[in-house]
Structures are given as C-alpha cells and as structure tokens.
C-alpha atoms as a PDB file:
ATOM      1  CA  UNK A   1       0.000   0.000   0.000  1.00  0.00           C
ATOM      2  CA  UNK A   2       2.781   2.229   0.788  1.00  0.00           C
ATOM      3  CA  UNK A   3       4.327   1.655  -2.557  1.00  0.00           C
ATOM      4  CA  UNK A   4       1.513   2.508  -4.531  1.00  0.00           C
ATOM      5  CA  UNK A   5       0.818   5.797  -2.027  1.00  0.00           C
ATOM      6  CA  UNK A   6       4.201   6.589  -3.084  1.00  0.00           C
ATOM      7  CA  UNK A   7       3.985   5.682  -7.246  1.00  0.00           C
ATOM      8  CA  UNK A   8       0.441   7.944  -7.554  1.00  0.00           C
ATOM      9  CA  UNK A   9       2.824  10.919  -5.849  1.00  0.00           C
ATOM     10  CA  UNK A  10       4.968  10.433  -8.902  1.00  0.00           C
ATOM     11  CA  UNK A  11       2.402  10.909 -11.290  1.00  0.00           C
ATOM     12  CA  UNK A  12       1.664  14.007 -12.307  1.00  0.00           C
ATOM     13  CA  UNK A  13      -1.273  15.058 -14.438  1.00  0.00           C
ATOM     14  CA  UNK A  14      -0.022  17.107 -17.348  1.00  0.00           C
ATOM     15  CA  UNK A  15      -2.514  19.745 -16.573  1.00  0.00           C
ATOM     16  CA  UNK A  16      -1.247  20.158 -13.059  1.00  0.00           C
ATOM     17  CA  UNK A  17       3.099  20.121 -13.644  1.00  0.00           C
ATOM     18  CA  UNK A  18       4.958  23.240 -14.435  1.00  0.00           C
ATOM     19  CA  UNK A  19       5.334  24.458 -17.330  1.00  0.00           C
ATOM     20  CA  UNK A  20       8.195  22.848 -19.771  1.00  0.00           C
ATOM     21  CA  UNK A  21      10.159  26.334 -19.890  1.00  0.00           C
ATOM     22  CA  UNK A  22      11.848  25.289 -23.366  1.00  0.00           C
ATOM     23  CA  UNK A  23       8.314  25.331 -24.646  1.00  0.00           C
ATOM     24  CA  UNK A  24       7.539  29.082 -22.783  1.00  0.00           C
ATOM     25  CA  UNK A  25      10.911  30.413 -24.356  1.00  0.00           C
ATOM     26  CA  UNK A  26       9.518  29.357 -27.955  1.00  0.00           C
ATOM     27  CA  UNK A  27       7.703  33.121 -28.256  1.00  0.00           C
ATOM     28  CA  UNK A  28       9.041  35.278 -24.576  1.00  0.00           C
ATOM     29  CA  UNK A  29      12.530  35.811 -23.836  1.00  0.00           C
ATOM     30  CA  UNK A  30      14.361  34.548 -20.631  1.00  0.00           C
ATOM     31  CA  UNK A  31      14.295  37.675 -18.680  1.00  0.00           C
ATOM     32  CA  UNK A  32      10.632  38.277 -19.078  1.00  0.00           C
ATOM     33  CA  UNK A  33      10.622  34.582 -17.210  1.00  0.00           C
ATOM     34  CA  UNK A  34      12.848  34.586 -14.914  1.00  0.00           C
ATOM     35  CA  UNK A  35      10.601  35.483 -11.890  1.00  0.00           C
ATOM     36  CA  UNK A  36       8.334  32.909 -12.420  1.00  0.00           C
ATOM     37  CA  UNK A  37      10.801  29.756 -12.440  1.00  0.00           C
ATOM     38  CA  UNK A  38       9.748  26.768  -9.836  1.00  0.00           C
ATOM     39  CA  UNK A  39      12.384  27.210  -7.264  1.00  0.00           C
ATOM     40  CA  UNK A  40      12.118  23.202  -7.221  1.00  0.00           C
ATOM     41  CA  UNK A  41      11.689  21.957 -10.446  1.00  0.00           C
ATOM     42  CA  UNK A  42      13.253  24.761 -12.701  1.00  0.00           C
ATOM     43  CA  UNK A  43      10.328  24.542 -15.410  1.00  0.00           C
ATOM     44  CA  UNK A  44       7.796  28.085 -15.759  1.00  0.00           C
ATOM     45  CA  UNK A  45       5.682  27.882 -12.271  1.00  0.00           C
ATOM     46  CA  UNK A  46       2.182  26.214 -12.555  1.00  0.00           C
ATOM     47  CA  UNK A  47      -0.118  27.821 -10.424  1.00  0.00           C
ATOM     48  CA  UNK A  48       2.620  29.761  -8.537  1.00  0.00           C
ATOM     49  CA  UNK A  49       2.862  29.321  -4.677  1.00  0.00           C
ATOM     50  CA  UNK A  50       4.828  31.652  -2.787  1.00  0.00           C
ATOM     51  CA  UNK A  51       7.196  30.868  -0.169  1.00  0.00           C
ATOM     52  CA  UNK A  52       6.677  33.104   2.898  1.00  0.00           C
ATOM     53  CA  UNK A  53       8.552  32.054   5.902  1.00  0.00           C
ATOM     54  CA  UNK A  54      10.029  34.708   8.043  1.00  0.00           C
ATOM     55  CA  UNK A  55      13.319  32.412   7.610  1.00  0.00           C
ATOM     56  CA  UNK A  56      13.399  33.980   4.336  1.00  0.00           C
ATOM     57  CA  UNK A  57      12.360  37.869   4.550  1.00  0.00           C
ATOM     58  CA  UNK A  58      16.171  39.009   4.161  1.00  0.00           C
ATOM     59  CA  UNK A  59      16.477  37.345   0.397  1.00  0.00           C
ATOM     60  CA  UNK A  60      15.809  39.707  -2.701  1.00  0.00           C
ATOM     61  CA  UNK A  61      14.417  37.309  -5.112  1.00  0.00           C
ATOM     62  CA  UNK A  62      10.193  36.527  -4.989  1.00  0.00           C
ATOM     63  CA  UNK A  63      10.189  32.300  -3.890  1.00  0.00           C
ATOM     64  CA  UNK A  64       8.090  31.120  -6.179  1.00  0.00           C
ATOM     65  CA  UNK A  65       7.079  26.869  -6.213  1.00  0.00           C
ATOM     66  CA  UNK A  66       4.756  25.353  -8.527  1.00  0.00           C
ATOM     67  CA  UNK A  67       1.891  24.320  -6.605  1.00  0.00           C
ATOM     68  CA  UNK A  68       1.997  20.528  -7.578  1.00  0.00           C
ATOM     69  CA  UNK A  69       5.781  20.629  -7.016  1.00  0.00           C
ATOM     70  CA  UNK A  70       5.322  21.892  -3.218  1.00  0.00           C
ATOM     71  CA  UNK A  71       2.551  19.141  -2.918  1.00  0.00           C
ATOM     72  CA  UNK A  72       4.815  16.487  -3.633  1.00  0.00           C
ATOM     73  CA  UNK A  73       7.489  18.259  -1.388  1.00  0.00           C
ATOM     74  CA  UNK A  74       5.406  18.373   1.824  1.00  0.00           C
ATOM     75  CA  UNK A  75       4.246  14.877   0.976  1.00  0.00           C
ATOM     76  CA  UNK A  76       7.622  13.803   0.714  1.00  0.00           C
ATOM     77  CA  UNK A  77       9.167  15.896   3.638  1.00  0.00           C
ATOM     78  CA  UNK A  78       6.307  17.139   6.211  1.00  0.00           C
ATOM     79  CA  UNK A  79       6.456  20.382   7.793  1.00  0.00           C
ATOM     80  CA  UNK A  80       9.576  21.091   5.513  1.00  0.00           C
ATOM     81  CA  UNK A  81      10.570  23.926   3.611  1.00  0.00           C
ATOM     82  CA  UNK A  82      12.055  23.462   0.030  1.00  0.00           C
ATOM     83  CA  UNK A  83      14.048  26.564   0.227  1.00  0.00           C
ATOM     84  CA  UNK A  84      15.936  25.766   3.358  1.00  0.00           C
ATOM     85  CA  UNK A  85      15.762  22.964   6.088  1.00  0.00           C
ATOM     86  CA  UNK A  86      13.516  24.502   8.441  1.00  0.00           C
ATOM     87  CA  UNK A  87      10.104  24.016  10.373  1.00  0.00           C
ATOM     88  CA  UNK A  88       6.590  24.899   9.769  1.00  0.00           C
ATOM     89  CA  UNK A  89       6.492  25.884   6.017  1.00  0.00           C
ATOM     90  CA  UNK A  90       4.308  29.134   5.083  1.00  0.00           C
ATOM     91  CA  UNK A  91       3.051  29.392   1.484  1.00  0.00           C
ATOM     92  CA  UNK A  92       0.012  31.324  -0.082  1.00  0.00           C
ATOM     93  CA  UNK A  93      -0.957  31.765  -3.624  1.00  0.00           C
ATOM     94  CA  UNK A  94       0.498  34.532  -5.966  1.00  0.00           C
ATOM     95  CA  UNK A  95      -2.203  35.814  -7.871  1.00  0.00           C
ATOM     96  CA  UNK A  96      -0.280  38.518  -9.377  1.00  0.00           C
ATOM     97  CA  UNK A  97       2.368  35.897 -10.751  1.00  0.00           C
ATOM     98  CA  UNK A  98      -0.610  33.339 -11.839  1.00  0.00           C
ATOM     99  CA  UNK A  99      -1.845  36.204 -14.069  1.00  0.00           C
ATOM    100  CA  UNK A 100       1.268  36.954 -15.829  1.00  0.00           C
ATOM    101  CA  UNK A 101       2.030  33.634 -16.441  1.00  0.00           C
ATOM    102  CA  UNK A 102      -1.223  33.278 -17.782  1.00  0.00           C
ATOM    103  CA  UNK A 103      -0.536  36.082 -20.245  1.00  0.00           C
ATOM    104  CA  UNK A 104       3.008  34.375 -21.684  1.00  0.00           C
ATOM    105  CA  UNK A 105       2.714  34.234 -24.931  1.00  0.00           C
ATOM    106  CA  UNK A 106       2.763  30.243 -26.183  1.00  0.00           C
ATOM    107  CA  UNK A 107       2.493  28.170 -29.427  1.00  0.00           C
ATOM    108  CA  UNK A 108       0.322  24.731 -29.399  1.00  0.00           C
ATOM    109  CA  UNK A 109       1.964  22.328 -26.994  1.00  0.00           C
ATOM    110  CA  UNK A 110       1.968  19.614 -30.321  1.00  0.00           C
ATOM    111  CA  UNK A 111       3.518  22.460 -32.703  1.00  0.00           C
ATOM    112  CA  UNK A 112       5.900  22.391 -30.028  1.00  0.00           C
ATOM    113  CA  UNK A 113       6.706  18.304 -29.481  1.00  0.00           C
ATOM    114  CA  UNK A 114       6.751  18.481 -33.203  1.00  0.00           C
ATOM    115  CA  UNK A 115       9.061  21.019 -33.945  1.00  0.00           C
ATOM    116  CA  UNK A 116      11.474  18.591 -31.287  1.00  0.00           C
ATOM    117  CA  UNK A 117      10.791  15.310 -32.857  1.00  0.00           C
ATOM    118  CA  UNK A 118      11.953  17.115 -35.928  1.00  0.00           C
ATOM    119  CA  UNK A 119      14.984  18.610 -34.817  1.00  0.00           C
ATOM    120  CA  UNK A 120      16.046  15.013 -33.279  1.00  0.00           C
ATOM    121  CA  UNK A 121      15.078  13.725 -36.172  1.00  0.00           C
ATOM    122  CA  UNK A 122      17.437  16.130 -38.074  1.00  0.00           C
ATOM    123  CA  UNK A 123      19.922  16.208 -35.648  1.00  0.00           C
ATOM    124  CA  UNK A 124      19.755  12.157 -36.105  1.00  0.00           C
ATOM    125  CA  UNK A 125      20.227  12.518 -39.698  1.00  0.00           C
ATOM    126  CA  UNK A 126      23.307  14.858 -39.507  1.00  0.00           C
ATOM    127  CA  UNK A 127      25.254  12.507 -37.220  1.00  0.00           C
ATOM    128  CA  UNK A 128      25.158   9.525 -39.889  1.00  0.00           C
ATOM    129  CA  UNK A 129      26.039  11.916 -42.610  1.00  0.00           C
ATOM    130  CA  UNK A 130      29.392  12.450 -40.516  1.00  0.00           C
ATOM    131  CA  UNK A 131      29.450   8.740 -40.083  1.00  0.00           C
ATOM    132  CA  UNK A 132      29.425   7.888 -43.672  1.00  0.00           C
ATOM    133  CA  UNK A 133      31.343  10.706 -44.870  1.00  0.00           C
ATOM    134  CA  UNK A 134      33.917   9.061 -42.777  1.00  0.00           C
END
C-alpha cells in the first residue's frame, strides 16, 4: 500500500506540472521569465505558490514553487521547507504571478513536441552523414 501511495505521488497530471520552460521560451525571452521559475523543479511555475517564511524575509528574489511541485514536497518531507531545512512551512498563492504567467505568450503544446521530434530527427540525420562521410 505504501508503494503505490508513493507511485500515484509520482504521477503528475499534465494539466497540473509546471510548465516545460523550453516550450515558454519558444515566443518570450528569458528575462521576461525569470521570476516565475519553480524554485524546485526549474520549469515556468504552474499555479505559482509563494514561499513566505520569516526564515526567508532578508532574500531579494520573490520564492516562487509550482503548486503541484510543493505538494509532492510536503508529501515527501512534512512540515519542511524546500528553500531551506527549516520548520513549519508558510506558502500562499500569488495571484499577481498566476496572471502573468497566464498572459506568456505560447504556441500549441503539439507544434511544439513536433518542432522537437523534428529537430532530433534532423539532428539524427546529420550525425550519420558524418558517419558515412567518414
């Protein structure tokens, strides 16, 4: 029972993960991203959380979690904190960061898995060209 407690953490429905940021950075450049980056995952922040313990009122940068990601962190480690090993995590949602995200500029998610299939696919194509050629 444990086991499968612990596989359906793992599984992630693909409306619910981050956002692949390779796919984000198809139409928005990286600095207009930047503050929305899943401090635990590194992919564009899916319904952004933000970390608010007073542990961490001296840093500069917004702490911003996917809200899935944290999930799986607290299930993973209770009462932890994915920024630093401390007690008594405090999180709320980011509205302001939800709507900007929300207002990225994307292309269709299979224009995108295309385009990549294509450039391995390319890329594949290239490397035996240098193998015959030698």
């Amino acid at each position: 029972m444990e086991e499968e407690k612990s596989k359906s953490l793992n599984l992630v429905p693909q409306q619910k993960a981050c956002f692949d940021k390779n796919w984000i950075l198809q139409l928005n450049k990286q600095e207009n991203i930047n503050d929305f980056i899943c401090l635990i995952c590194k992919q564009i922040a899916n319904n952004p959380m933000e970390i608010s313990c007073p542990q961490h009122k001296n840093m500069n940068e917004i702490l911003i979690v996917g809200e899935n990601c944290l999930k799986q962190f607290i299930n993973k480690n209770p009462n932890s904190c994915p920024i630093e090993s401390h007690n008594n995590c405090l999180y709320l949602q980011n509205r302001l960061a939800k709507r900007y995200i929300g207002e990225l500029k994307v292309i269709c998610p299979r224009q995108f898995e295309r385009g990549q299939n294509m450039q391995m696919t390319i890329q594949k194509g290239m490397k035996k060209e240098k193998l015959l050629d030698l």
